[in-house]
Protein backbone atom coordinates (compact mmCIF):
# COMPACT_ATOMS: atom_id res chain seq x y z
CA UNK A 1 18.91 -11.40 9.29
CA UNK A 2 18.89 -12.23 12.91
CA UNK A 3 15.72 -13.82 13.80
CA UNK A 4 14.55 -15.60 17.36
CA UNK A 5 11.03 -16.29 16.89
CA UNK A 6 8.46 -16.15 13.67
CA UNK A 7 6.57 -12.77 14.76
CA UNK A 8 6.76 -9.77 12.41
CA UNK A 9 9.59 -7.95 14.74
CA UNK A 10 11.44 -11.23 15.95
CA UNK A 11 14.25 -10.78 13.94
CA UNK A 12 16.81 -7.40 13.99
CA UNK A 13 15.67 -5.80 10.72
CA UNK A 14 12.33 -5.25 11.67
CA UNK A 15 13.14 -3.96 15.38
CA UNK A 16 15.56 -1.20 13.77
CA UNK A 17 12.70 -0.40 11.78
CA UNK A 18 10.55 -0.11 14.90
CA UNK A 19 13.21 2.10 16.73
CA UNK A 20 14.20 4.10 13.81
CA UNK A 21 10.45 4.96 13.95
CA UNK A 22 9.97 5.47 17.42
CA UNK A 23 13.12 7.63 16.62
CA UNK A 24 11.49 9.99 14.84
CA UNK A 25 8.46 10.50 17.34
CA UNK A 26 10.85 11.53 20.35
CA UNK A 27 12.40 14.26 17.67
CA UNK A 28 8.79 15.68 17.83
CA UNK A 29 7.59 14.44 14.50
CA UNK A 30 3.86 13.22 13.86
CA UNK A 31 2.92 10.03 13.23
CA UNK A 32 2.74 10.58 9.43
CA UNK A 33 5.97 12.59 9.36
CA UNK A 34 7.69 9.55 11.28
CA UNK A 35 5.80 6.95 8.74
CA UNK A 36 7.14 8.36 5.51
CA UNK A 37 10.53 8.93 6.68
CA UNK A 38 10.87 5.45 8.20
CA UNK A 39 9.40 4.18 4.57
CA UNK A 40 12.18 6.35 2.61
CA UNK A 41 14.71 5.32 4.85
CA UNK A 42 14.18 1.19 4.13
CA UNK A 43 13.06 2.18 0.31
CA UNK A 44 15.84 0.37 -1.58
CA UNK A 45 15.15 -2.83 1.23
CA UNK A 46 12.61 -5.15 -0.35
CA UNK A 47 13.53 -8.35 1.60
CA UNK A 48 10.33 -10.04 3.69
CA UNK A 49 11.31 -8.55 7.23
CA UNK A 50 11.99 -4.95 5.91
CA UNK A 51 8.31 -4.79 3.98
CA UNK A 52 6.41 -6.64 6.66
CA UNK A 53 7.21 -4.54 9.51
CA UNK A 54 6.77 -0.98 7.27
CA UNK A 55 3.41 -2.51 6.41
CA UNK A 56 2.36 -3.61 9.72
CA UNK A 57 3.59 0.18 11.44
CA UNK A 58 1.27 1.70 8.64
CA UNK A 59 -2.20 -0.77 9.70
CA UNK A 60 -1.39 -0.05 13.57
CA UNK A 61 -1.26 3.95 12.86
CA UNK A 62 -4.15 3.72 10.30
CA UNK A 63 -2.42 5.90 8.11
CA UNK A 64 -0.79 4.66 4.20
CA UNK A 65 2.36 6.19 2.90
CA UNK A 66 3.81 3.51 0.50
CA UNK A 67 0.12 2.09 -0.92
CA UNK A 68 2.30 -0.18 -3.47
CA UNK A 69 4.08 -2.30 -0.65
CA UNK A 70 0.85 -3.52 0.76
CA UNK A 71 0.40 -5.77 -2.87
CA UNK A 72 4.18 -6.34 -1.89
CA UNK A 73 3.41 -8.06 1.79
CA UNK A 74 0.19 -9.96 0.28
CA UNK A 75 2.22 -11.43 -1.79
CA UNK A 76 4.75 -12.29 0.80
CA UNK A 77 2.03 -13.81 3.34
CA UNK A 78 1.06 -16.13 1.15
CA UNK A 79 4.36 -17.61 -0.40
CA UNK A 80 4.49 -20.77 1.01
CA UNK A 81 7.82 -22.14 -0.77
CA UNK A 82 9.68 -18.88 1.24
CA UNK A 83 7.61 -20.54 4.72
CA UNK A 84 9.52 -23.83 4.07
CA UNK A 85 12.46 -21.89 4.93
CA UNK A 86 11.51 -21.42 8.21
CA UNK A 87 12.29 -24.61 11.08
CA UNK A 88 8.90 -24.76 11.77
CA UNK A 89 6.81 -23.63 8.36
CA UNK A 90 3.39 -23.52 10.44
CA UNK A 91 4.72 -21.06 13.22
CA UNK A 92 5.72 -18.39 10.55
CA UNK A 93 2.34 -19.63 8.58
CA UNK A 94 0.30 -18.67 11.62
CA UNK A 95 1.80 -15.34 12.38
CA UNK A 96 1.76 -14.00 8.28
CA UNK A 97 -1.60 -15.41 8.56
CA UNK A 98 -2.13 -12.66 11.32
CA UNK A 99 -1.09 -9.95 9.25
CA UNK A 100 -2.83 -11.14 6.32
CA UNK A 101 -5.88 -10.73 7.91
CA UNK A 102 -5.16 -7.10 9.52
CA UNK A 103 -4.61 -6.14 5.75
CA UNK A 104 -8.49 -7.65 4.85
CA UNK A 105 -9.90 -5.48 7.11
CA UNK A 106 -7.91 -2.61 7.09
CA UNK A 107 -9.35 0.47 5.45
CA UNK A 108 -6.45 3.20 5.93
CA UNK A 109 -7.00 7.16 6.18
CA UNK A 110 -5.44 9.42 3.47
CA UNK A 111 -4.74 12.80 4.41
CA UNK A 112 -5.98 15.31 2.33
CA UNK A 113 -2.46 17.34 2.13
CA UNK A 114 -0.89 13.92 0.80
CA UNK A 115 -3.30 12.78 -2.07
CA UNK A 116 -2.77 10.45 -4.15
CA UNK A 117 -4.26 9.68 -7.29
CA UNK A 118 -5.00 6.59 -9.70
CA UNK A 119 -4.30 7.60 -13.84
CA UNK A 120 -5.58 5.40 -16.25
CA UNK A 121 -2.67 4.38 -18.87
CA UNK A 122 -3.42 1.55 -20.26
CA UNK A 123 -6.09 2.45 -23.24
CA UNK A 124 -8.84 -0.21 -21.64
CA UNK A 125 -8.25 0.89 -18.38
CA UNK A 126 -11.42 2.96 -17.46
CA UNK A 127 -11.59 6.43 -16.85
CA UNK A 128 -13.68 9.74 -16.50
CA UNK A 129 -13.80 12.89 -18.72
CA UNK A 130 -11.78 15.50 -16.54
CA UNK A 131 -11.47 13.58 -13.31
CA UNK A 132 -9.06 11.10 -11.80
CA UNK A 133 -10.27 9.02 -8.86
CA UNK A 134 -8.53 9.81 -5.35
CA UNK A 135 -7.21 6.91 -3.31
CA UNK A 136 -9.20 6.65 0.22
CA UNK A 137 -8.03 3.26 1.12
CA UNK A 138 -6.72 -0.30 0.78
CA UNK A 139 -9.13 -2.97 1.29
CA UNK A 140 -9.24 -6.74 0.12
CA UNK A 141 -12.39 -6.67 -2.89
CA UNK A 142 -14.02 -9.50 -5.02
CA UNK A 143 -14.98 -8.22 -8.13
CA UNK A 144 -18.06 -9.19 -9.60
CA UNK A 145 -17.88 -12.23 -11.38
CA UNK A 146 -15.12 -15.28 -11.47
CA UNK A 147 -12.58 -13.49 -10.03
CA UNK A 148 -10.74 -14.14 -6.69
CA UNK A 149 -10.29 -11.48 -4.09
CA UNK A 150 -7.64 -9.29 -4.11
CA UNK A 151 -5.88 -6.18 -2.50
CA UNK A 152 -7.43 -2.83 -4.19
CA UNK A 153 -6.81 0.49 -3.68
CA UNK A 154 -10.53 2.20 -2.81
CA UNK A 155 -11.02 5.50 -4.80
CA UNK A 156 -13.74 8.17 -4.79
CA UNK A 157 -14.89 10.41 -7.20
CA UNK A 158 -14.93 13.69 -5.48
CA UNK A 159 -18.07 15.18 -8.13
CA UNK A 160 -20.65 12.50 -6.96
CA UNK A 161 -18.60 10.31 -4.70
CA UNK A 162 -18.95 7.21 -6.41
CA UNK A 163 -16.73 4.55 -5.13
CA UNK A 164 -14.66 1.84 -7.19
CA UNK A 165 -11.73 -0.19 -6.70
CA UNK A 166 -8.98 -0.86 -8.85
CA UNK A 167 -6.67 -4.16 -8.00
CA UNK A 168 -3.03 -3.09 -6.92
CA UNK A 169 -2.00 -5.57 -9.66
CA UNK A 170 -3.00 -3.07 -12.45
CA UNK A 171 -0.07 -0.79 -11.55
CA UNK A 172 2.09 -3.40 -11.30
CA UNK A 173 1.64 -4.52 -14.72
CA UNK A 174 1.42 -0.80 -16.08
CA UNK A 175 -2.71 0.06 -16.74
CA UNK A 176 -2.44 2.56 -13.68
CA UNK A 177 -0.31 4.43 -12.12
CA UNK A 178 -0.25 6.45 -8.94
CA UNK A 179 0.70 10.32 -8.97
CA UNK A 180 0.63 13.01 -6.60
CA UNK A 181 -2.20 16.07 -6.34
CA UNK A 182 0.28 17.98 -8.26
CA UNK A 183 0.86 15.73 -11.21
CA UNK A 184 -3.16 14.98 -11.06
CA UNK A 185 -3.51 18.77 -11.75
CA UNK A 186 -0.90 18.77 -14.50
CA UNK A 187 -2.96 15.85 -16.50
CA UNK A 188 -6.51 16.94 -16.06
CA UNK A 189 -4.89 20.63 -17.08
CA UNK A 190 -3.48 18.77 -20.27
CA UNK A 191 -6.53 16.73 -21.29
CA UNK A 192 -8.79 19.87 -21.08
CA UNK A 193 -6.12 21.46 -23.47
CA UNK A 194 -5.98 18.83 -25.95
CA UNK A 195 -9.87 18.78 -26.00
CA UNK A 196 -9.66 22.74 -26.97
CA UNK A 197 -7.36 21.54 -30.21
């Protein structure tokens, strides 16, 4: 990586990120189009520069495509043994610090043509008779009681629009996992089957 300064696109990785996305836009795509394709392109790059800039193009559009690298980023802004590497640790602090915060108080759109839903694997992971929550958002949460804030995918219930959030660290470690509208049909279809048995 070629970096010259400590901001999110001072180094080359994350500026042919920016201009493979500003790419897309002069082909005529949308905003959303261009997101997604920028996010498949860099897919298979999980080093800090790639995931920081696809994270920080998705906050300044206001629109998510790749939920799971925002856990990925938080993470990242708040590693402090990868900071030492940097010549001057509090320059790079200040600037992830940035970032950090635009993720705290970011609470994304989700198209309605590109759901995506939360399913319930793990056996004491909670979930509704014939409904799986739809993700509406990312948003830093405290749960009640002695827990420590953390990045959470916001869902809604679309029968009575109850609201809960489930930390992005429960599909890392398997309780959850996130499937399209299509696959959401597919297991709500299944579970009303097996309750006809």
């Amino acid at each position: 990586m070629g970096a010259w300064g400590y901001g999110i696109y001072e180094n080359d990785s994350a500026v042919d990120i920016a201009e493979g996305f500003q790419d897309y836009l002069e082909e005529g795509k949308s905003v959303e189009t261009a997101l997604r394709r920028i996010c498949e392109d860099y897919s298979d790059c999980k080093s800090e520069e790639y995931v920081l800039a696809l994270v920080e193009l998705q906050i300044r559009y206001g629109i998510v495509v790749d939920l799971p690298l925002f856990d990925e980023a938080k993470k990242m802004c708040t590693d402090e043994e990868a900071m030492q590497d940097w010549d001057e640790p509090e320059e790079r602090r200040e600037e992830l610090n940035k970032l950090l915060k635009k993720m705290q108080i970011f609470t994304p759109s989700v198209k309605r043509e590109s759901s995506i839903y939360v399913l319930p694997i793990n056996l004491h992971a909670y979930r509704r008779q014939g409904e799986l929550p739809k993700v509406v958002g990312v948003v830093m949460f405290k749960p009640s009681g002695n827990f420590e804030e953390r990045m959470c995918y916001k869902v809604e219930y679309h029968s009575d629009g109850f609201v809960d959030y489930i930390p992005m660290s429960g599909v890392e470690i398997g309780n959850y996992k996130l499937i399209t509208q299509e696959q959401c049909d597919k297991e709500l279809l299944k579970e009303i089957t097996n309750d006809n048995l």
